[in-house]
PDB file of N, CA and C in Angstrom:
ATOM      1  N   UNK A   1     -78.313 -14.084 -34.329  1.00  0.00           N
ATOM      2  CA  UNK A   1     -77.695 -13.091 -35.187  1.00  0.00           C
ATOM      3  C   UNK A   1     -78.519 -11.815 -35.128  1.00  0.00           C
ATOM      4  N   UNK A   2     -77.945 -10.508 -35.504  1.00  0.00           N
ATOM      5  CA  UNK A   2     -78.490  -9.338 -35.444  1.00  0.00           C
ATOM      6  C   UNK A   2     -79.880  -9.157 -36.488  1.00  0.00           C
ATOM      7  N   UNK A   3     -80.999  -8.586 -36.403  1.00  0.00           N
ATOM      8  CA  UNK A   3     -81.556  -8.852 -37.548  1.00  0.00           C
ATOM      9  C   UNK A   3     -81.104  -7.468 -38.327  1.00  0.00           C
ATOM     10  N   UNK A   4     -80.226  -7.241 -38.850  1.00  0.00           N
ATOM     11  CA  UNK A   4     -79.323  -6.021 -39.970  1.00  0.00           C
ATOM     12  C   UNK A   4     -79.097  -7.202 -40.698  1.00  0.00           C
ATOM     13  N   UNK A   5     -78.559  -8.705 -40.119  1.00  0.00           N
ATOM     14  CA  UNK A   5     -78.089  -9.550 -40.669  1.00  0.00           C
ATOM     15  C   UNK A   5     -78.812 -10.347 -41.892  1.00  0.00           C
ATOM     16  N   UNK A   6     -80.276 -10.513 -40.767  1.00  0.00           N
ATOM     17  CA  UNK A   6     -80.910 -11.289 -41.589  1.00  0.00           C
ATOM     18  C   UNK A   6     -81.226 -11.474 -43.134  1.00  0.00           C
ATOM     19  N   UNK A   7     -81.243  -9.816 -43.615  1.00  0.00           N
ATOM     20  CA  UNK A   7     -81.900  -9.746 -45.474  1.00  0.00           C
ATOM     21  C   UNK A   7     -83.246 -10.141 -45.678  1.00  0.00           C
ATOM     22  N   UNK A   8     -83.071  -9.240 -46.596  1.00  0.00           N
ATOM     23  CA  UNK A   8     -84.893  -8.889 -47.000  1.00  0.00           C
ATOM     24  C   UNK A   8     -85.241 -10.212 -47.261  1.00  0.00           C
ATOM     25  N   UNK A   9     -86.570 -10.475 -46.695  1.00  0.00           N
ATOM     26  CA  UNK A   9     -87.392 -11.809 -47.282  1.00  0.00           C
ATOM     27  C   UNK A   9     -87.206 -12.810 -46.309  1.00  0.00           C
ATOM     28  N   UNK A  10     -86.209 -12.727 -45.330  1.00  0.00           N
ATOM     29  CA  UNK A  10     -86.253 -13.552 -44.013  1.00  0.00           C
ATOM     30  C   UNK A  10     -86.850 -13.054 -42.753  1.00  0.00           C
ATOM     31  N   UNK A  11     -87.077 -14.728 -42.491  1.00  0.00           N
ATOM     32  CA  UNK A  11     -88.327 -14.617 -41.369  1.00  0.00           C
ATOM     33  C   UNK A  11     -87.391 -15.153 -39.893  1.00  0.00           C
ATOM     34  N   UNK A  12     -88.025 -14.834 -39.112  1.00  0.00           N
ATOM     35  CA  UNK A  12     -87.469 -15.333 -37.889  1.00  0.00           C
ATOM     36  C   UNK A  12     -87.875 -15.066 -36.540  1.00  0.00           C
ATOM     37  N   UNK A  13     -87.361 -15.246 -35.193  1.00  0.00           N
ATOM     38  CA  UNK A  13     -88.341 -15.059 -34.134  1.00  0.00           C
ATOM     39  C   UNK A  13     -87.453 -14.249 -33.038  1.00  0.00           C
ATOM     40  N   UNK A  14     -87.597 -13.129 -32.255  1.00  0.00           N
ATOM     41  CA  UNK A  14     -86.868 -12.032 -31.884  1.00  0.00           C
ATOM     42  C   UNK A  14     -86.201 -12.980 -30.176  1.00  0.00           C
ATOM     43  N   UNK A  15     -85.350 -13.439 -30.307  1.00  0.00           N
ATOM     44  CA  UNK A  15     -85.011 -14.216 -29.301  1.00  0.00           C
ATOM     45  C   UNK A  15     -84.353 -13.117 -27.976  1.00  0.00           C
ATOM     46  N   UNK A  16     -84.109 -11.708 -28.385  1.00  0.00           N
ATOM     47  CA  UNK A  16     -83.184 -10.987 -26.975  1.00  0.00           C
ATOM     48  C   UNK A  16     -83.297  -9.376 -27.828  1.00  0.00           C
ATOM     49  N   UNK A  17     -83.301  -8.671 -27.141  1.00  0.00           N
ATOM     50  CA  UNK A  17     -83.538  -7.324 -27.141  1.00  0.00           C
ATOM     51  C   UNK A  17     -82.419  -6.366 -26.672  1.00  0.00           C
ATOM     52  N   UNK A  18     -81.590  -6.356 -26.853  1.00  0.00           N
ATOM     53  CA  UNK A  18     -80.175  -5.669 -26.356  1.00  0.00           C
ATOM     54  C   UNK A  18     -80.389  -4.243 -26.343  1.00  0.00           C
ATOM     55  N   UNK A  19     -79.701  -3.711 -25.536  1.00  0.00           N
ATOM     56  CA  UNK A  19     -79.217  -2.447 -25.676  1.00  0.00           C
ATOM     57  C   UNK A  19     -79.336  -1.613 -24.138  1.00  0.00           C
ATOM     58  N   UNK A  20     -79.210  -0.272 -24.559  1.00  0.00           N
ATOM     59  CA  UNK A  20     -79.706   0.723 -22.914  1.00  0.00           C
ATOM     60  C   UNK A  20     -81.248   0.282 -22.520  1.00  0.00           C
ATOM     61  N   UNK A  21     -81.817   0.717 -21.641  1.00  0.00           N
ATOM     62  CA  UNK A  21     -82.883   0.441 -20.976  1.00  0.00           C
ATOM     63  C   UNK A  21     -83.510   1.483 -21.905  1.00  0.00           C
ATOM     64  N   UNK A  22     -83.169   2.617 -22.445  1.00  0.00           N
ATOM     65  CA  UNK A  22     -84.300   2.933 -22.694  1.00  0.00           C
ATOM     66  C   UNK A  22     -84.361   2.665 -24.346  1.00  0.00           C
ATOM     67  N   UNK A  23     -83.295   1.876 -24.880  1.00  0.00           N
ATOM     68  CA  UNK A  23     -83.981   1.175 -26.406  1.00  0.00           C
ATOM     69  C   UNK A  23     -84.383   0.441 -26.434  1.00  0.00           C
ATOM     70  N   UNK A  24     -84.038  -0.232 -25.317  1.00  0.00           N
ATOM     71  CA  UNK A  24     -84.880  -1.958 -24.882  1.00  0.00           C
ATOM     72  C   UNK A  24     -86.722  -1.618 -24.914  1.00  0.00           C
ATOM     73  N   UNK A  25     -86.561  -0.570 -24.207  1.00  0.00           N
ATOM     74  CA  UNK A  25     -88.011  -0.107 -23.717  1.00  0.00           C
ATOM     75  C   UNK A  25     -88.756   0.443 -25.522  1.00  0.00           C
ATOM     76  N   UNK A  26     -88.034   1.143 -25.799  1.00  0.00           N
ATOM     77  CA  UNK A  26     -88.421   1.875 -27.555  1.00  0.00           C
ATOM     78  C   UNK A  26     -88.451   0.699 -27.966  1.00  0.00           C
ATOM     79  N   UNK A  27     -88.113  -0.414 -28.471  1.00  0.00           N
ATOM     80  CA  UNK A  27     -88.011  -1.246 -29.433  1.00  0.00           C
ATOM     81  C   UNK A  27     -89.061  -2.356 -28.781  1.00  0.00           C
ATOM     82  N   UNK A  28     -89.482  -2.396 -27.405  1.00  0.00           N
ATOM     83  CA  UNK A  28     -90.968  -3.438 -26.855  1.00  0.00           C
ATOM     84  C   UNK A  28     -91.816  -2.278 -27.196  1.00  0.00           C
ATOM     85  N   UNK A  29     -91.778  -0.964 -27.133  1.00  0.00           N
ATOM     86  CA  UNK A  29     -93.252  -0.462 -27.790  1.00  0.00           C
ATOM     87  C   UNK A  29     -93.803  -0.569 -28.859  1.00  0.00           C
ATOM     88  N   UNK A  30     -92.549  -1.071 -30.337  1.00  0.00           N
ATOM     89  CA  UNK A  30     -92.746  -0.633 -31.875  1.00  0.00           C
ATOM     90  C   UNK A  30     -93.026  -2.670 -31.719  1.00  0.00           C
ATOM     91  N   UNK A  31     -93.097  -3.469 -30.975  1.00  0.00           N
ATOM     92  CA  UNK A  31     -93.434  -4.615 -30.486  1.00  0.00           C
ATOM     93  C   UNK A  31     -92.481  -5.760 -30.861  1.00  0.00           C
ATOM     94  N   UNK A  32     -90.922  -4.861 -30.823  1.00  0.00           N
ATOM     95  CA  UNK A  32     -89.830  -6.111 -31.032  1.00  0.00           C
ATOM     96  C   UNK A  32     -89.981  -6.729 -29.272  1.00  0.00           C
ATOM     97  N   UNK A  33     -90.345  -7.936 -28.808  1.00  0.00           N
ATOM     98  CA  UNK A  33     -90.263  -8.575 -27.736  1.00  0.00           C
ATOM     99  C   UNK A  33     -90.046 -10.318 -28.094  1.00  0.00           C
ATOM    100  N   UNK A  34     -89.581 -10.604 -27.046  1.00  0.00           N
ATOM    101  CA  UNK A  34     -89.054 -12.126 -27.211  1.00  0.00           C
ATOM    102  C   UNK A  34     -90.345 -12.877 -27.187  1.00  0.00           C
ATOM    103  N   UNK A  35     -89.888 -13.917 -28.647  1.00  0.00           N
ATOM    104  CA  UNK A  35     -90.942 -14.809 -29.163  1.00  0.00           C
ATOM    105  C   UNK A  35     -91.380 -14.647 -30.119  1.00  0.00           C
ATOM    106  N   UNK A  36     -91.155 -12.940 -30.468  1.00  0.00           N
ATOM    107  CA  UNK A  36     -92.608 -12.430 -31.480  1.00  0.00           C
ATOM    108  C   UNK A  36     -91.864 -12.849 -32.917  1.00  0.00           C
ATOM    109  N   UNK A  37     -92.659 -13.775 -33.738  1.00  0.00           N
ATOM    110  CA  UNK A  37     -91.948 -13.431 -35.129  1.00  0.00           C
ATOM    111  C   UNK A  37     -91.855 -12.209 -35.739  1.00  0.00           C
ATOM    112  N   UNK A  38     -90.612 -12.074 -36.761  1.00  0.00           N
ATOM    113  CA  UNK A  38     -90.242 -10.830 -37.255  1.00  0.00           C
ATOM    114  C   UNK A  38     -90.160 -11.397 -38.528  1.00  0.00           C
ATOM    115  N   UNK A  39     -90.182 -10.434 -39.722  1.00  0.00           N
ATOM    116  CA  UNK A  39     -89.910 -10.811 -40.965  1.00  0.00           C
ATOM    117  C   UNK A  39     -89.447  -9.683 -41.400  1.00  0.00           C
ATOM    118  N   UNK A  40     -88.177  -9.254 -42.048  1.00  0.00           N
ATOM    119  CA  UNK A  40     -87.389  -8.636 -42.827  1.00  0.00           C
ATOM    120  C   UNK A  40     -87.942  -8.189 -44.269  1.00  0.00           C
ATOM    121  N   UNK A  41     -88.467  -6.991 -44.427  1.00  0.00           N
ATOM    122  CA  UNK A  41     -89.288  -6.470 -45.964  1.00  0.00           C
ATOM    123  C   UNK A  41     -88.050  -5.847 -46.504  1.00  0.00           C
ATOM    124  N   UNK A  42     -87.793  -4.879 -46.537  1.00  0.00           N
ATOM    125  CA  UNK A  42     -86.554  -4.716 -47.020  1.00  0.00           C
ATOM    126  C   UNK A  42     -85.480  -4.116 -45.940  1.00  0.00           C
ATOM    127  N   UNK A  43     -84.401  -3.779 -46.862  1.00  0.00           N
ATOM    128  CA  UNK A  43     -82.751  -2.994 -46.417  1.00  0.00           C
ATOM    129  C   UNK A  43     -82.690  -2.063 -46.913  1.00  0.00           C
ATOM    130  N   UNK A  44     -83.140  -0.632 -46.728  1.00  0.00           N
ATOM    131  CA  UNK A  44     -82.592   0.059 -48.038  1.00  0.00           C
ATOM    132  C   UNK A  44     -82.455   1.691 -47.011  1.00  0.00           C
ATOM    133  N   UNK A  45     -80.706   1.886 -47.560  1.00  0.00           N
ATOM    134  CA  UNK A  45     -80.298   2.933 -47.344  1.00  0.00           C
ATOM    135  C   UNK A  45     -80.048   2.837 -45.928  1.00  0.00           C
ATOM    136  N   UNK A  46     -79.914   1.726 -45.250  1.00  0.00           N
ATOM    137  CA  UNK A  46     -78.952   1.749 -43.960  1.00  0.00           C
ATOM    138  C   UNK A  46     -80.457   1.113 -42.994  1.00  0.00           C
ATOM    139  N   UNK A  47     -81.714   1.430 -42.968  1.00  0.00           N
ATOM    140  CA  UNK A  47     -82.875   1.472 -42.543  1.00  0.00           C
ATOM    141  C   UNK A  47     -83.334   0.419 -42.845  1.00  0.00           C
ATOM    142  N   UNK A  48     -84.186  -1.044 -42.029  1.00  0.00           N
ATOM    143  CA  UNK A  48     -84.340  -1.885 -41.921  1.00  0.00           C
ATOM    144  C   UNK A  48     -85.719  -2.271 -41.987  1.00  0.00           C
ATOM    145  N   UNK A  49     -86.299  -2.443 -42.538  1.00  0.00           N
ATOM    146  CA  UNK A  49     -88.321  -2.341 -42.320  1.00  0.00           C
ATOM    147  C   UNK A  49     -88.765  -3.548 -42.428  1.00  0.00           C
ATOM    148  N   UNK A  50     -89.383  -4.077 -41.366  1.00  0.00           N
ATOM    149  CA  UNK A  50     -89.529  -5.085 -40.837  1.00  0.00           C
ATOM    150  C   UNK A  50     -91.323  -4.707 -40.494  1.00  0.00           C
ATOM    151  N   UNK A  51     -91.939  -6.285 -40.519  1.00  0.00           N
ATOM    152  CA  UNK A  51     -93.165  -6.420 -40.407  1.00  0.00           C
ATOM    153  C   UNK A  51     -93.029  -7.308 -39.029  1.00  0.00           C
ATOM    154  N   UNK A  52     -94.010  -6.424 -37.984  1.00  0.00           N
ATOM    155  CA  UNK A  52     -94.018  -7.148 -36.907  1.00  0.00           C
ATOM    156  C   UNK A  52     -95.398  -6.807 -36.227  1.00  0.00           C
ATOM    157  N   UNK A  53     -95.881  -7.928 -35.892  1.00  0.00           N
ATOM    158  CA  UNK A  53     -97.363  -7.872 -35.492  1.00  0.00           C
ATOM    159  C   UNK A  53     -97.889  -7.223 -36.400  1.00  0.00           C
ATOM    160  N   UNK A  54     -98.121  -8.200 -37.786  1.00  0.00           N
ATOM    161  CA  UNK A  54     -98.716  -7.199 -38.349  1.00  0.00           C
ATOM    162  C   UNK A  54     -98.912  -5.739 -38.975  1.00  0.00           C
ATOM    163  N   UNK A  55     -97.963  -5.425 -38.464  1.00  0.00           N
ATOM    164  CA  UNK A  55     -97.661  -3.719 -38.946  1.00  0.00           C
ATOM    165  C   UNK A  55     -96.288  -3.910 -39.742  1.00  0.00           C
ATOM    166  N   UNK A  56     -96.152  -2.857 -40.279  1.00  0.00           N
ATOM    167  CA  UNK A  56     -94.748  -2.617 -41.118  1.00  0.00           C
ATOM    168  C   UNK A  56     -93.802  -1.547 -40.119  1.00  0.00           C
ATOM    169  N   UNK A  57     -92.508  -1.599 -39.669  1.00  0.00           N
ATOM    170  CA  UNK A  57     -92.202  -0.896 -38.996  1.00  0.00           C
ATOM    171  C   UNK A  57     -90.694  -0.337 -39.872  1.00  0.00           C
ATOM    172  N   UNK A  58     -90.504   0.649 -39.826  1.00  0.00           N
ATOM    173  CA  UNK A  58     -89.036   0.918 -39.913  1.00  0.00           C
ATOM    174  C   UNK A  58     -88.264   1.154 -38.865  1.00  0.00           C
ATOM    175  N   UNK A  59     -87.145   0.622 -39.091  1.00  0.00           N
ATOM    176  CA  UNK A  59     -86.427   0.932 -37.910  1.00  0.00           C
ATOM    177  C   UNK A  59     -84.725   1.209 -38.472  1.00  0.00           C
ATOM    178  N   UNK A  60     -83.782   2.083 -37.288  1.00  0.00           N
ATOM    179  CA  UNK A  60     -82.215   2.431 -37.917  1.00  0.00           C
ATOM    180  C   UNK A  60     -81.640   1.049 -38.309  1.00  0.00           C
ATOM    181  N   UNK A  61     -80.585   0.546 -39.044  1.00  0.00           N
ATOM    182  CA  UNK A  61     -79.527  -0.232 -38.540  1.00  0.00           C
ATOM    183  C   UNK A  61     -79.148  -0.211 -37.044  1.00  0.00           C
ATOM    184  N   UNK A  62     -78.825   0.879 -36.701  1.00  0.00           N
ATOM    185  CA  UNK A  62     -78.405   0.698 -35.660  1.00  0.00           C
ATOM    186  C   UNK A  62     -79.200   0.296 -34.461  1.00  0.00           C
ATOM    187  N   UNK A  63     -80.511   0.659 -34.643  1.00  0.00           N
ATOM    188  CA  UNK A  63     -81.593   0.376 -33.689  1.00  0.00           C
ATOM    189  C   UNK A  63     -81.644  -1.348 -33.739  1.00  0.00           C
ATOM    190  N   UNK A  64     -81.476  -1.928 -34.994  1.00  0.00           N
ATOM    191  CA  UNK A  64     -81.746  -3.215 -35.777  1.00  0.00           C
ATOM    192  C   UNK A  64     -80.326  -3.935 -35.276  1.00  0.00           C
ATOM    193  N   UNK A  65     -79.680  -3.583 -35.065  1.00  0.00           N
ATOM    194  CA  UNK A  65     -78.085  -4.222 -34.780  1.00  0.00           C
ATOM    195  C   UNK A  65     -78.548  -4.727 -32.790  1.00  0.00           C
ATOM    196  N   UNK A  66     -79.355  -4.307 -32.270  1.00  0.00           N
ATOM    197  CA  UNK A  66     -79.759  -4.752 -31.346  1.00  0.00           C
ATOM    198  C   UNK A  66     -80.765  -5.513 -30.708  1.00  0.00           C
ATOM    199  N   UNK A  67     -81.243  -6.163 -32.189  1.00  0.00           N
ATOM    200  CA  UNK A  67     -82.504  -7.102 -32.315  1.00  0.00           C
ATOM    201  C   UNK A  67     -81.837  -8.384 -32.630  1.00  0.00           C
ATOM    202  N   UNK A  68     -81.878  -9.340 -31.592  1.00  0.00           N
ATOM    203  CA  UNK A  68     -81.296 -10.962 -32.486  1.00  0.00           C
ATOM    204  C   UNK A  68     -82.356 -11.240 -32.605  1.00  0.00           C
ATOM    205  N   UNK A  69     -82.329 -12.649 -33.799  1.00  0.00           N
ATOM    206  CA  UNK A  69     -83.424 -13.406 -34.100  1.00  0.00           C
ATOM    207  C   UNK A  69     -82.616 -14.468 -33.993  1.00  0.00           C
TER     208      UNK A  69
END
């Protein structure tokens, strides 16, 4: 499922990275890559902020609509 889907407070593990080559590429730098657990902090206002490796990241919906877990 997309992680837009997931909701705040769920955890999960980034199984595929969709999109153009070059969001695929943006979204392995901010360190969405397959395997890595992700955890969902909040939803708010369309914007998705997610803790990954350790860091807190924000990211669009729409950027997030191309992250499965």
């Amino acid at each position: 499922m997309p992680l837009t889907l997931a909701g705040a407070g769920n955890s999960g593990t980034v199984k595929k990275v969709g999109g153009k080559a070059e969001t695929r590429q943006f979204l392995e730098t901010l360190g969405f890559v397959q395997g890595c657990p992700v955890t969902v902090v909040a939803d708010i206002g369309g914007n998705v902020i997610v803790k990954v490796k350790e860091s807190r990241v924000a990211v669009s919906r729409e950027m997030a609509r191309h992250i499965m877990v």
